[in-house]
Protein backbone atom coordinates (compact mmCIF):
# COMPACT_ATOMS: atom_id res chain seq x y z
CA UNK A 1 9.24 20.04 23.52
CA UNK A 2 10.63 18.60 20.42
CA UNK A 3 8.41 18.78 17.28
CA UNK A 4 6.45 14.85 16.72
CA UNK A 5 6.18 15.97 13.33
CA UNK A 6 9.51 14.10 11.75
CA UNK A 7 8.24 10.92 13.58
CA UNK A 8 5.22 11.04 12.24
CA UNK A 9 6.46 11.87 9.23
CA UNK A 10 8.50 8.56 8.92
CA UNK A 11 5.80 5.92 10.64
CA UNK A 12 3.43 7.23 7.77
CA UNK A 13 6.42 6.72 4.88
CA UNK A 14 6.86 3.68 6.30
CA UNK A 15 3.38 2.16 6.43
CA UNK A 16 3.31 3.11 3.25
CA UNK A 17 6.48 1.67 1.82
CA UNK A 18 5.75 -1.07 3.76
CA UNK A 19 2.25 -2.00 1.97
CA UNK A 20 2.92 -4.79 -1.05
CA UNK A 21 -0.29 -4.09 -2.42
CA UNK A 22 0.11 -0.05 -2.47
CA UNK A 23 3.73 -0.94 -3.72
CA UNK A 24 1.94 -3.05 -6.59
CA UNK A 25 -0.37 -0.02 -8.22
CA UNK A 26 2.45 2.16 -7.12
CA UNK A 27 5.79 -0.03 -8.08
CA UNK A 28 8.75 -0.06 -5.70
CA UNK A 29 9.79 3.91 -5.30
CA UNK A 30 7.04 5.31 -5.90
CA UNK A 31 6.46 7.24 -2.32
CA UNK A 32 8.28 10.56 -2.25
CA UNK A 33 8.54 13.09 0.14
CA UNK A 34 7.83 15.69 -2.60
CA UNK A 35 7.05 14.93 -6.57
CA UNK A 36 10.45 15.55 -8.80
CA UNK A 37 10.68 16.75 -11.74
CA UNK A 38 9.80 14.62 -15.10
CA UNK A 39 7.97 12.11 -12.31
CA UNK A 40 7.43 8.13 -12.60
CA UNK A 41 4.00 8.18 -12.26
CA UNK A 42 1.70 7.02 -10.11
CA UNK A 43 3.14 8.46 -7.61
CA UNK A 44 2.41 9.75 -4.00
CA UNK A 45 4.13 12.63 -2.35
CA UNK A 46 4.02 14.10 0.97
CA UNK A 47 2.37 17.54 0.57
CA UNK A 48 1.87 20.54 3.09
CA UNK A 49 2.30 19.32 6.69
CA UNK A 50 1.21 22.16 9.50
CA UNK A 51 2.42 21.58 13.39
CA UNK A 52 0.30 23.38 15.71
CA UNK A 53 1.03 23.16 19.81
CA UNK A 54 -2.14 21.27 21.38
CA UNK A 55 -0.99 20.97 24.96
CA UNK A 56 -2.96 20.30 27.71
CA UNK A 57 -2.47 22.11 30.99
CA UNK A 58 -0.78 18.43 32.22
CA UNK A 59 0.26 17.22 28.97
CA UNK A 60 2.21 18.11 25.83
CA UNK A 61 0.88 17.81 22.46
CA UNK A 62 0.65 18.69 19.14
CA UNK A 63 -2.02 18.14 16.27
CA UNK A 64 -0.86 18.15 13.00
CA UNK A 65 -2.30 18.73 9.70
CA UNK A 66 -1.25 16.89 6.64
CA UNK A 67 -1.69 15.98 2.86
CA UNK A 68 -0.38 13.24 1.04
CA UNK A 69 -1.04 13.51 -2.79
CA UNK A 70 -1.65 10.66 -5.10
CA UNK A 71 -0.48 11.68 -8.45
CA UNK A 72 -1.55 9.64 -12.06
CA UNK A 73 -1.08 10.68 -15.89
CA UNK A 74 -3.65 8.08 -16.80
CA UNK A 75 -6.97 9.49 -18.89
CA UNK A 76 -9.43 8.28 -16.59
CA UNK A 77 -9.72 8.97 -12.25
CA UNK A 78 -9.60 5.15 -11.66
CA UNK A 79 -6.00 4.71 -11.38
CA UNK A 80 -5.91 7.52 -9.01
CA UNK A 81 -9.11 6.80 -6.87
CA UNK A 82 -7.85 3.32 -6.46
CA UNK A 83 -4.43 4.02 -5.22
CA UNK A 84 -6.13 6.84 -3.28
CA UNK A 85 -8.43 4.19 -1.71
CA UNK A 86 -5.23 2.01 -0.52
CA UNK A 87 -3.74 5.13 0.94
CA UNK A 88 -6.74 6.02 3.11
CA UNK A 89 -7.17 2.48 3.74
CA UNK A 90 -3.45 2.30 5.73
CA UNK A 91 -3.77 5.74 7.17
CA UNK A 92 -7.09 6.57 8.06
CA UNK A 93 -7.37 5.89 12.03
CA UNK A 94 -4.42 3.54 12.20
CA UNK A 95 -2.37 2.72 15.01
CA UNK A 96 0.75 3.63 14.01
CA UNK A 97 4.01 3.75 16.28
CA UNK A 98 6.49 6.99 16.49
CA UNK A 99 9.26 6.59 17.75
CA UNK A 100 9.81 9.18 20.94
CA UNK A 101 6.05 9.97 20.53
CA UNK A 102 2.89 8.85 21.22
CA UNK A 103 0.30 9.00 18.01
CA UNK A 104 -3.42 9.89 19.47
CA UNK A 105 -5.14 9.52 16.26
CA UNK A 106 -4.70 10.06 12.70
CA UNK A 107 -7.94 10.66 10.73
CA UNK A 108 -8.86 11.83 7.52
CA UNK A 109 -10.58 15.30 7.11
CA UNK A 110 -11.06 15.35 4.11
CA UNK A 111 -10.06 14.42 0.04
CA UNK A 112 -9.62 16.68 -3.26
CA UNK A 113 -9.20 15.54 -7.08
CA UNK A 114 -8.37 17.74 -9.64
CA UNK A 115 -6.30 17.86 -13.14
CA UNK A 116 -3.20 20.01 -12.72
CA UNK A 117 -3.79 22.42 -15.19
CA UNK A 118 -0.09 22.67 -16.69
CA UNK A 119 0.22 18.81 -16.66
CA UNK A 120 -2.92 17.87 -17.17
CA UNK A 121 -1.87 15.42 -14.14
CA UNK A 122 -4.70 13.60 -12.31
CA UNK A 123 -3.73 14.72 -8.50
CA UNK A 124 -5.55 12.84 -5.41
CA UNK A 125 -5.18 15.10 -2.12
CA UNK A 126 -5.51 12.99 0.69
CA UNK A 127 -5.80 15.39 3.89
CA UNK A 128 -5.75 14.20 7.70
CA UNK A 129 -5.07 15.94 11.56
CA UNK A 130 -3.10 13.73 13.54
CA UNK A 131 -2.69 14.49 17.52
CA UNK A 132 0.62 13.34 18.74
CA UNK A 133 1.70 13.55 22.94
């Protein structure tokens, strides 16, 4: 069985690019698949993605884990809450279409915000299992 994960991977970029009012706290760009050196920030970046096998004994499967990041330099945890918000807003038990794949449900599991201690970078992890057939 070939892996759901890269599908899944591009229906969630593209809800997300695909969002004008994300794209306005954001600005055009601003989703990455990782976060680059010297950044344009806010961002959000794609962070650890796990594939685990979660056939049945009829039909193949997968559930994935994954964490999108939203990432802010501003003093306050507004900024980052808010675009955070949006994010979970798109994602969180949305319907979204894979291409080759069928997308049982994404849902989120759970959140994180901390200051990245060399940065001093507000960072918004956004976590959520997704079962693909």
């Amino acid at each position: 069985m070939t892996s759901a994960s890269n599908a899944l991977m591009k229906a969630v970029h593209a809800r997300l690019t695909g969002d004008a009012a994300l794209t306005a706290l954001v600005g055009q760009g601003g989703v990455h698949d990782r976060l680059m050196p010297k950044p344009k920030l806010p961002a959000i970046a794609f962070g650890e993605w796990e594939t685990r096998d979660y056939s049945t004994g009829t039909e193949p499967g997968e559930a994935h884990s994954l964490t999108i990041t939203v990432w802010s330099q501003a003093e306050g945890r507004r900024q980052a809450q808010e675009i955070a918000s949006r994010v979970d807003t798109l994602l969180h038990d949305a319907a979204l279409t894979l291409e080759g794949f069928v997308l049982v449900s994404l849902l989120r599991t759970g959140s994180r915000t901390r200051r990245e201690p060399n940065t001093r970078y507000l960072q918004v992890e956004l976590r959520y299992r997704a079962v693909t057939e």
